[in-house]
C-alpha atoms as a PDB file:
ATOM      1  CA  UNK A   1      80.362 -11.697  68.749  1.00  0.00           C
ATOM      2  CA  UNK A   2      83.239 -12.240  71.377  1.00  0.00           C
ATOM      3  CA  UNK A   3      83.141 -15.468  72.960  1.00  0.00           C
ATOM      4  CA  UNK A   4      84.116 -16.476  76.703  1.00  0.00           C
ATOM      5  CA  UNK A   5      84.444 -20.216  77.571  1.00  0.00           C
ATOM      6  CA  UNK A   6      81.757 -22.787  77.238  1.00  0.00           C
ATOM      7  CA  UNK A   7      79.487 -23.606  80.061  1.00  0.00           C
ATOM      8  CA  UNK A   8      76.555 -25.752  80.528  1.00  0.00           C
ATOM      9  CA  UNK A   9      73.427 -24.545  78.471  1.00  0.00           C
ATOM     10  CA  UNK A  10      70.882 -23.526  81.389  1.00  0.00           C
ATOM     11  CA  UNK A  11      67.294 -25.913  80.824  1.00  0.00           C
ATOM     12  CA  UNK A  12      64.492 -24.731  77.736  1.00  0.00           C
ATOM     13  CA  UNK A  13      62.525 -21.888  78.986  1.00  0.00           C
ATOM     14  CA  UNK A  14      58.708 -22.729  79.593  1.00  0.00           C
ATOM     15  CA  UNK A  15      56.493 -21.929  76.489  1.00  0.00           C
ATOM     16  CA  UNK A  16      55.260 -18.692  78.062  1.00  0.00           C
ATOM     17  CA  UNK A  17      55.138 -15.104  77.197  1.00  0.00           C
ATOM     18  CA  UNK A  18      59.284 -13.828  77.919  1.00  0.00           C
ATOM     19  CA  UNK A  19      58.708 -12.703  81.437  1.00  0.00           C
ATOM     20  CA  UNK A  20      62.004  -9.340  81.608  1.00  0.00           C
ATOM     21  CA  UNK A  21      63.563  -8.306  84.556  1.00  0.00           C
ATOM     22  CA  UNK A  22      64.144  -4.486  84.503  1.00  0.00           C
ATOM     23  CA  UNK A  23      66.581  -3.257  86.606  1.00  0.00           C
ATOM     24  CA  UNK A  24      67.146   0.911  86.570  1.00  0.00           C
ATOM     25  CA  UNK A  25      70.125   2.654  88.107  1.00  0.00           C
ATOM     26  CA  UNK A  26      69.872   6.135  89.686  1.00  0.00           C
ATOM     27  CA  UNK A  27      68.280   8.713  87.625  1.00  0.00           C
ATOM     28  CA  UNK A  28      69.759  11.915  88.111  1.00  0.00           C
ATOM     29  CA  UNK A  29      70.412  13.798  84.542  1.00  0.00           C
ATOM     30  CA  UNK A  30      69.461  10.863  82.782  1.00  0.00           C
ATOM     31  CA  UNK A  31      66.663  10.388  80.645  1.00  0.00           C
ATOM     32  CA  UNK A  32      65.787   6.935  79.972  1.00  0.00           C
ATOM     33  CA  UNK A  33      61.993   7.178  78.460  1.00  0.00           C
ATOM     34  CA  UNK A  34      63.138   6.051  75.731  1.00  0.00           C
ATOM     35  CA  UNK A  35      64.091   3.040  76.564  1.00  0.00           C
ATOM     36  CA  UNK A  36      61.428   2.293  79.067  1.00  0.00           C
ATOM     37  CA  UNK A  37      58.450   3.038  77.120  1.00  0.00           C
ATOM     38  CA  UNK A  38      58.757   0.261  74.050  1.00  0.00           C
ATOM     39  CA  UNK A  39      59.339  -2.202  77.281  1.00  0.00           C
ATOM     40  CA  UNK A  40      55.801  -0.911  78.877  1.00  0.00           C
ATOM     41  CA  UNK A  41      53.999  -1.100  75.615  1.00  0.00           C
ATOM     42  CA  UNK A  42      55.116  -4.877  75.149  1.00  0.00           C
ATOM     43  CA  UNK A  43      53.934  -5.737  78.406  1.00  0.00           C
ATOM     44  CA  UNK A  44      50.802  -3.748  77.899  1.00  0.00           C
ATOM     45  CA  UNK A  45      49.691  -5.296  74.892  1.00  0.00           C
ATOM     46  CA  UNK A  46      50.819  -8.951  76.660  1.00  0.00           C
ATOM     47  CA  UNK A  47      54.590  -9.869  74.363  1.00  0.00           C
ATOM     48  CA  UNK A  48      56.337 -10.078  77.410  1.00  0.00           C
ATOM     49  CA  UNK A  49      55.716  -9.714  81.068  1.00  0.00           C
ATOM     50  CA  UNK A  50      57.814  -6.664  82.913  1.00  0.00           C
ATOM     51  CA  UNK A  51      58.835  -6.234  86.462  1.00  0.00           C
ATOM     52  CA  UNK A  52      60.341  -2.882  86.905  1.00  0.00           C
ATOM     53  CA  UNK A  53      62.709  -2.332  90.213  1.00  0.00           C
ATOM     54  CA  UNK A  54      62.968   1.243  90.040  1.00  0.00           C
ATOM     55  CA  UNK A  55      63.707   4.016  92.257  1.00  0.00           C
ATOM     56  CA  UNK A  56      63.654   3.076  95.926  1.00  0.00           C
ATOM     57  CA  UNK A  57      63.094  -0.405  94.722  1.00  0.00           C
ATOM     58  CA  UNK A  58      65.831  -0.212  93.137  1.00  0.00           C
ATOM     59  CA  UNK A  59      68.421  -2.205  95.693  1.00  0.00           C
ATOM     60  CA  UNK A  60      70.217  -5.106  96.446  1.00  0.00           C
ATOM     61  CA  UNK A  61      67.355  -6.842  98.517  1.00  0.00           C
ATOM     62  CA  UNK A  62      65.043  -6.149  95.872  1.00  0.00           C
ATOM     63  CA  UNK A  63      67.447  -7.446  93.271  1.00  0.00           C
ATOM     64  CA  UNK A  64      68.626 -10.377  95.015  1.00  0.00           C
ATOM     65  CA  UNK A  65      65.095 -11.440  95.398  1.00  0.00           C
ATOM     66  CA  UNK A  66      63.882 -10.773  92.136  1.00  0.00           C
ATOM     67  CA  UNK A  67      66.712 -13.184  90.732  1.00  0.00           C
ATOM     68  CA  UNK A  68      65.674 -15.875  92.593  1.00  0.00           C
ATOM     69  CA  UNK A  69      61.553 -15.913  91.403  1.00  0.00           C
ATOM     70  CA  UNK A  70      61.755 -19.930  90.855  1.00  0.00           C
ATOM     71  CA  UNK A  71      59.175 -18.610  88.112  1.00  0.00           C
ATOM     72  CA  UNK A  72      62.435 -17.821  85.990  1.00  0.00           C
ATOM     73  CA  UNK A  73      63.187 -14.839  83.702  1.00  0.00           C
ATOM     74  CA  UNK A  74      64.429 -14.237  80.216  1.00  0.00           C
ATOM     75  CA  UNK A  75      65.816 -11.694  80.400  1.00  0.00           C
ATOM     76  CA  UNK A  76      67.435  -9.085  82.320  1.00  0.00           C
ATOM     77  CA  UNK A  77      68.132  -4.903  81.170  1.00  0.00           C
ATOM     78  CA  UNK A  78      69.691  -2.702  83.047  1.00  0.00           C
ATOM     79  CA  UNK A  79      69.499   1.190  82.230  1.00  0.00           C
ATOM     80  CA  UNK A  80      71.929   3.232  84.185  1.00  0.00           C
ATOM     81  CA  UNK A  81      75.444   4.067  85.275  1.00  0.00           C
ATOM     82  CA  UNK A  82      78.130   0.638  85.533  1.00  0.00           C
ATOM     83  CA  UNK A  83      81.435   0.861  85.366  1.00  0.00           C
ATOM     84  CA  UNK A  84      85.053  -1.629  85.207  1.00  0.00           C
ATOM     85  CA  UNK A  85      85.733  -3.460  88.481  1.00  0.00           C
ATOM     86  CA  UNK A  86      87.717  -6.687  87.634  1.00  0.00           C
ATOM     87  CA  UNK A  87      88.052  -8.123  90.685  1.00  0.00           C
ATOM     88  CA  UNK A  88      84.793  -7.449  91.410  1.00  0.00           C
ATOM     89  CA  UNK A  89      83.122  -8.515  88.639  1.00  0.00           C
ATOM     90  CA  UNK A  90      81.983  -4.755  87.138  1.00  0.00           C
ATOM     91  CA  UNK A  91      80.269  -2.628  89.422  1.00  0.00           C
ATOM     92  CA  UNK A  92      77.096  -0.710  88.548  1.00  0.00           C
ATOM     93  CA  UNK A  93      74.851   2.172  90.794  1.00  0.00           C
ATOM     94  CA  UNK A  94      71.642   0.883  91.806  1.00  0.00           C
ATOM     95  CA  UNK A  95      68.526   3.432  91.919  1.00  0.00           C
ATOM     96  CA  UNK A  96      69.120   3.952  95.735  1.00  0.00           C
ATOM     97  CA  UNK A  97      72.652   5.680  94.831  1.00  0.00           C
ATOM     98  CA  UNK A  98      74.703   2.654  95.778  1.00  0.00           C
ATOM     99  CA  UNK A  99      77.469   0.846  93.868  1.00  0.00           C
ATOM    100  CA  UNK A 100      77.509  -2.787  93.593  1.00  0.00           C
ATOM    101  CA  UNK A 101      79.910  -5.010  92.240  1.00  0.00           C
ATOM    102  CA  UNK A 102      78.862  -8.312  90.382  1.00  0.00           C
ATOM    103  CA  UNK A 103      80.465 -10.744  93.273  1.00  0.00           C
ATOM    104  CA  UNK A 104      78.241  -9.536  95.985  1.00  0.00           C
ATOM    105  CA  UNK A 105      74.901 -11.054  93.581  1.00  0.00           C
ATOM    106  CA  UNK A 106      77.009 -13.740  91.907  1.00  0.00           C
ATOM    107  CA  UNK A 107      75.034 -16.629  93.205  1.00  0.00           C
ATOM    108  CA  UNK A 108      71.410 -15.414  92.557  1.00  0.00           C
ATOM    109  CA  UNK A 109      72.434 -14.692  88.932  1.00  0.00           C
ATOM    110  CA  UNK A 110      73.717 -18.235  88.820  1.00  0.00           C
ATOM    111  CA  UNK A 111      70.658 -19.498  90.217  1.00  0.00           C
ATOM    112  CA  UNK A 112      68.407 -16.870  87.975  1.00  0.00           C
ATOM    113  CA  UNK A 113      70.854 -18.670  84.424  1.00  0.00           C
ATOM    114  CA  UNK A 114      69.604 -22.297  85.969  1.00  0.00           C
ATOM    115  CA  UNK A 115      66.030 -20.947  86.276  1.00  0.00           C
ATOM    116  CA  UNK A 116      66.147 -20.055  82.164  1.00  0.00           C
ATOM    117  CA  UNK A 117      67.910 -16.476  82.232  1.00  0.00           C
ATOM    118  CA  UNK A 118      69.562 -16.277  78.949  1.00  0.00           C
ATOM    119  CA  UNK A 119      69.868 -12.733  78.426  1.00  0.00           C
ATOM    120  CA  UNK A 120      71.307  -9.521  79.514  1.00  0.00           C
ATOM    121  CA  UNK A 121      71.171  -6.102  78.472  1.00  0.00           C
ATOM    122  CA  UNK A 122      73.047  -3.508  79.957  1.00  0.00           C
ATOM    123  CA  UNK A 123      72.608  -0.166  78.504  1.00  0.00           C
ATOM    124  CA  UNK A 124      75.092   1.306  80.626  1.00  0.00           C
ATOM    125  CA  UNK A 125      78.760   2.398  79.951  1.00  0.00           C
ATOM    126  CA  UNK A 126      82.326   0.807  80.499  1.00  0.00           C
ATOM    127  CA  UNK A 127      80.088  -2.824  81.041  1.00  0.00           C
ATOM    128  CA  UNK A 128      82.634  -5.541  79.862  1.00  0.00           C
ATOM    129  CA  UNK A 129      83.193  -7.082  83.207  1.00  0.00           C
ATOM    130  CA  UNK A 130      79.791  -7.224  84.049  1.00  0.00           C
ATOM    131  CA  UNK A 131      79.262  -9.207  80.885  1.00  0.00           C
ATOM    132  CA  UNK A 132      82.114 -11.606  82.022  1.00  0.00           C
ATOM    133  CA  UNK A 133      80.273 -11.807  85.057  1.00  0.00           C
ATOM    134  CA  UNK A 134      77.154 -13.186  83.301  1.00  0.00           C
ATOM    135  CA  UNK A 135      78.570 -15.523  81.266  1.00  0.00           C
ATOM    136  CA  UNK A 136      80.198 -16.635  83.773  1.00  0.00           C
ATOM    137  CA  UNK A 137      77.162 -17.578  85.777  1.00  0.00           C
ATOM    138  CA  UNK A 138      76.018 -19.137  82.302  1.00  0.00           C
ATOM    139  CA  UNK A 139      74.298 -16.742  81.005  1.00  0.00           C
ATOM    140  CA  UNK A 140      74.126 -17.259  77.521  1.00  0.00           C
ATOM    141  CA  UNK A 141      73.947 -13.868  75.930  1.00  0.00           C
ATOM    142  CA  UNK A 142      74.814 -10.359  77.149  1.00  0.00           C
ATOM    143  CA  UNK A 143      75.342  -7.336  75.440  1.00  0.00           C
ATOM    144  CA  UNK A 144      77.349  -4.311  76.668  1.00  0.00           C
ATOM    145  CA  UNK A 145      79.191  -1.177  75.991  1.00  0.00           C
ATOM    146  CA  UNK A 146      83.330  -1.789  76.290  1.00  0.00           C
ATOM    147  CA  UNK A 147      83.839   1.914  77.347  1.00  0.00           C
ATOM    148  CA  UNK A 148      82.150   5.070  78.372  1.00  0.00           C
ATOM    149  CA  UNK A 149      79.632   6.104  76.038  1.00  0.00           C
ATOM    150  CA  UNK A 150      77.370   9.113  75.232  1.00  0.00           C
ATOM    151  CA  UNK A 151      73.918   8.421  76.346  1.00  0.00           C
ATOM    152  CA  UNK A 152      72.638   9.197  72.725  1.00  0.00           C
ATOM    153  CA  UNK A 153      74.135   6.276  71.457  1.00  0.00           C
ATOM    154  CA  UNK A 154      73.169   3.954  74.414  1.00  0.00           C
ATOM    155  CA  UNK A 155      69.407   5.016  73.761  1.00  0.00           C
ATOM    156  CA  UNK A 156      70.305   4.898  69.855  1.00  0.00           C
ATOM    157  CA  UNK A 157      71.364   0.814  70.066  1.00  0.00           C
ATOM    158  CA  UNK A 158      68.710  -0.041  72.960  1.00  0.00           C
ATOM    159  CA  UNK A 159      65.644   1.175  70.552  1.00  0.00           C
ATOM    160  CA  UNK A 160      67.197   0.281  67.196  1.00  0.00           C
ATOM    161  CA  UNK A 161      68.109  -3.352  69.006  1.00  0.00           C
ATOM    162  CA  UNK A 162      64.108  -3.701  70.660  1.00  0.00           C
ATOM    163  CA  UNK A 163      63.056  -2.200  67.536  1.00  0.00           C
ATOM    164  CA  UNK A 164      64.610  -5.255  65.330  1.00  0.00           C
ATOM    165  CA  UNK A 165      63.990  -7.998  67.619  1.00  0.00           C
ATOM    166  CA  UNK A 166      60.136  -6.666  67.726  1.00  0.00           C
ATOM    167  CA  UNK A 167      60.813  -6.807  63.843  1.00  0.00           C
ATOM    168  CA  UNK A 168      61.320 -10.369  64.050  1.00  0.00           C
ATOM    169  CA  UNK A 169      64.915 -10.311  63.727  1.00  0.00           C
ATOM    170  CA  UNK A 170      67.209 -12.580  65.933  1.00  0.00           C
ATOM    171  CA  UNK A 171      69.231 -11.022  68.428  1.00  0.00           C
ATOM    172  CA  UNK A 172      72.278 -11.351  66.769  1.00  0.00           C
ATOM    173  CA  UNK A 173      70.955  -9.787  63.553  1.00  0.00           C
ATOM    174  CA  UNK A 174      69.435  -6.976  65.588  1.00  0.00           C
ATOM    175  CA  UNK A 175      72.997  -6.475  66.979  1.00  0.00           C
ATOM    176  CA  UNK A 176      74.256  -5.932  63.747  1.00  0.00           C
ATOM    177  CA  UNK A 177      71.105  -3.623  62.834  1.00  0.00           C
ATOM    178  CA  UNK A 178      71.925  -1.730  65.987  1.00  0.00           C
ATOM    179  CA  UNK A 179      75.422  -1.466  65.376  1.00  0.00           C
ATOM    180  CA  UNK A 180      74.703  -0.122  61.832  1.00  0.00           C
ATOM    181  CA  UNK A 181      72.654   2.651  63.113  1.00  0.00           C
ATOM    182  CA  UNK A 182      74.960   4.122  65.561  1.00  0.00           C
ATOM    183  CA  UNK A 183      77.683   4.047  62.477  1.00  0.00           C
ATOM    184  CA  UNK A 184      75.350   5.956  60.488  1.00  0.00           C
ATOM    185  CA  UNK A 185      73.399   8.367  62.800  1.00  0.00           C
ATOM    186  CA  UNK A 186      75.127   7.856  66.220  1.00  0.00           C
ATOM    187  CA  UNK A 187      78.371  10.030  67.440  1.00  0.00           C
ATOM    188  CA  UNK A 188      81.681   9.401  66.211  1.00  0.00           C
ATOM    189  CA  UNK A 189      82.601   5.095  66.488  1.00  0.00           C
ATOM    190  CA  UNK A 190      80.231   4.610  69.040  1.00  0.00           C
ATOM    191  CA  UNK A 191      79.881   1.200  67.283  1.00  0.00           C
ATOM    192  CA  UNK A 192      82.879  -0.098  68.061  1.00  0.00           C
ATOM    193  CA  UNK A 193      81.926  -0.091  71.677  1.00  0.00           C
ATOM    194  CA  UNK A 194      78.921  -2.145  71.050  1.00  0.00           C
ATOM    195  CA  UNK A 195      80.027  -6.020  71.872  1.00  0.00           C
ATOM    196  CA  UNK A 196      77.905  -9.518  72.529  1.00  0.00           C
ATOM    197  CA  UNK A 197      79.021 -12.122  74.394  1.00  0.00           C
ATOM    198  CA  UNK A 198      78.008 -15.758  74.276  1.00  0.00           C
ATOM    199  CA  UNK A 199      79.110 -18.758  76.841  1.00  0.00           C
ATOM    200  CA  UNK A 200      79.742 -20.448  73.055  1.00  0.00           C
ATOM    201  CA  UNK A 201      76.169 -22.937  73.265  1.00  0.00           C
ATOM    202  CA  UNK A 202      74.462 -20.376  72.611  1.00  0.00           C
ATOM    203  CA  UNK A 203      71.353 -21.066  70.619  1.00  0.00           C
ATOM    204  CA  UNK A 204      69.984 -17.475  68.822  1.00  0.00           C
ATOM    205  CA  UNK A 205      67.369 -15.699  70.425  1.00  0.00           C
ATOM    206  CA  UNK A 206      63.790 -14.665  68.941  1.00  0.00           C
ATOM    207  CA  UNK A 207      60.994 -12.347  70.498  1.00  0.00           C
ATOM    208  CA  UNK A 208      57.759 -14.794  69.745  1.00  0.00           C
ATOM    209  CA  UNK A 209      55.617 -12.686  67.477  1.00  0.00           C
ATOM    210  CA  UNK A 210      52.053 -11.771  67.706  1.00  0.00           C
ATOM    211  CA  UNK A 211      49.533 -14.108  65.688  1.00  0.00           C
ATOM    212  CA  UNK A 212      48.871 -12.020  63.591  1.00  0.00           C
ATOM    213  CA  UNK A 213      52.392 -10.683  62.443  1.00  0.00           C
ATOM    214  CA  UNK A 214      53.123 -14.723  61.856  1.00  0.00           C
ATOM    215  CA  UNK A 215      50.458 -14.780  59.205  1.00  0.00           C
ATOM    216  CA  UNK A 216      51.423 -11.793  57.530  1.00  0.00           C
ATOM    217  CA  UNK A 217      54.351 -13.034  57.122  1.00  0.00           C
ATOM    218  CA  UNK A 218      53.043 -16.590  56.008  1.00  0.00           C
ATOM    219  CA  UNK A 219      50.724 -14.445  53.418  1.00  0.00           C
ATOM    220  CA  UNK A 220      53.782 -12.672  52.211  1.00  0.00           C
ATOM    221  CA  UNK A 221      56.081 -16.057  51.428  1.00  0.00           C
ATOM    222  CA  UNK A 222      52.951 -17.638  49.330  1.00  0.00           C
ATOM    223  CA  UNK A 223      50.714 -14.512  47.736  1.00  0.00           C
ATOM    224  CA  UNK A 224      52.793 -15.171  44.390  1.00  0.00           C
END
């Protein structure tokens, strides 16, 4: 985990179901079902609460407004196409075919970290500025790809990552989990792009688990 300076620990989340924020670039010749479909079973079977922007909805008005719902999110994935910008923060192509850079939706991220944001996912390539940019608004985690990257292995660490996490596993074990994977099944050090960043008061993250799954797992510690 690479860390970038310390900032102020945003305020405890309400005890709620994690409400996610999913923002999806432009589509063209990529296919992202993969990734989208674990996040719409969640939601379905009520472990977290999804709003998609997708498609035409999919912009900077959109965006910007979503990231200031005084409801407050947990967390925020993006699937699609980013790339290095840093003066601008990383850049990335929204689902309406335009490029933004971080700066120009600096302050509603800032506001979205105060109003309990704590992670971000981008499943995108070449995203270390935009994770600079996140932490920077004090977000407390973000995950990224340093370079470009085949979108095998982006789908590869998304599902292995959800996959964990769903699991029980904290989000820093499901990083390593994910990381793992792509070493054993994913092209050619596509690990080594995979990198977390923390503001450095960052407490670990869980995905609450269904009822049942808790007493399973109670069962399982005192069967003997």
């Amino acid at each position: 985990i690479q860390q970038a300076s310390p900032l102020a620990s945003p305020a405890s989340p309400p005890a709620r179901k994690p409400r996610i924020l999913l923002l999806v670039g432009e589509e063209n010749q990529l296919d992202i079902n993969d990734e989208i479909s674990p996040l719409q079973q969640l939601n379905s079977k009520g472990r977290i609460e999804l709003l998609s922007l997708q498609g035409e909805r999919s912009c900077m008005a959109c965006l910007r407004q979503a990231l200031l719902d005084k409801a407050g999110w947990d967390g925020l994935i993006f699937l699609g196409h980013s790339d290095l910008d840093p003066a601008g923060g990383g850049r990335l192509q929204l689902g309406d075919g335009t490029w933004i850079k971080a700066k120009a939706f600096a302050a509603e991220l800032k506001q979205a970290a105060n109003n309990g944001l704590q992670l971000v996912l981008l499943n995108s390539c070449s995203g270390m500025d935009l994770a600079h940019s996140a932490t920077a608004a004090g977000i407390t985690w973000t995950l990224c790809f340093r370079d470009l990257v085949p979108s095998r292995a982006a789908t590869q660490a998304f599902t292995a990552l959800l996959s964990a996490m769903q699991a029980g596993e904290s989000f820093t074990s499901a990083i390593k989990y994910a990381s793992r994977k792509l070493q054993n099944e994913g092209p050619v050090d596509s690990q080594l792009l995979l990198s977390g960043y923390t503001n450095g008061l960052a407490k670990d993250l869980l995905l609450p688990l269904r009822r049942v799954e808790v007493f399973k797992r109670r069962l399982h510690r005192t069967k003997q």
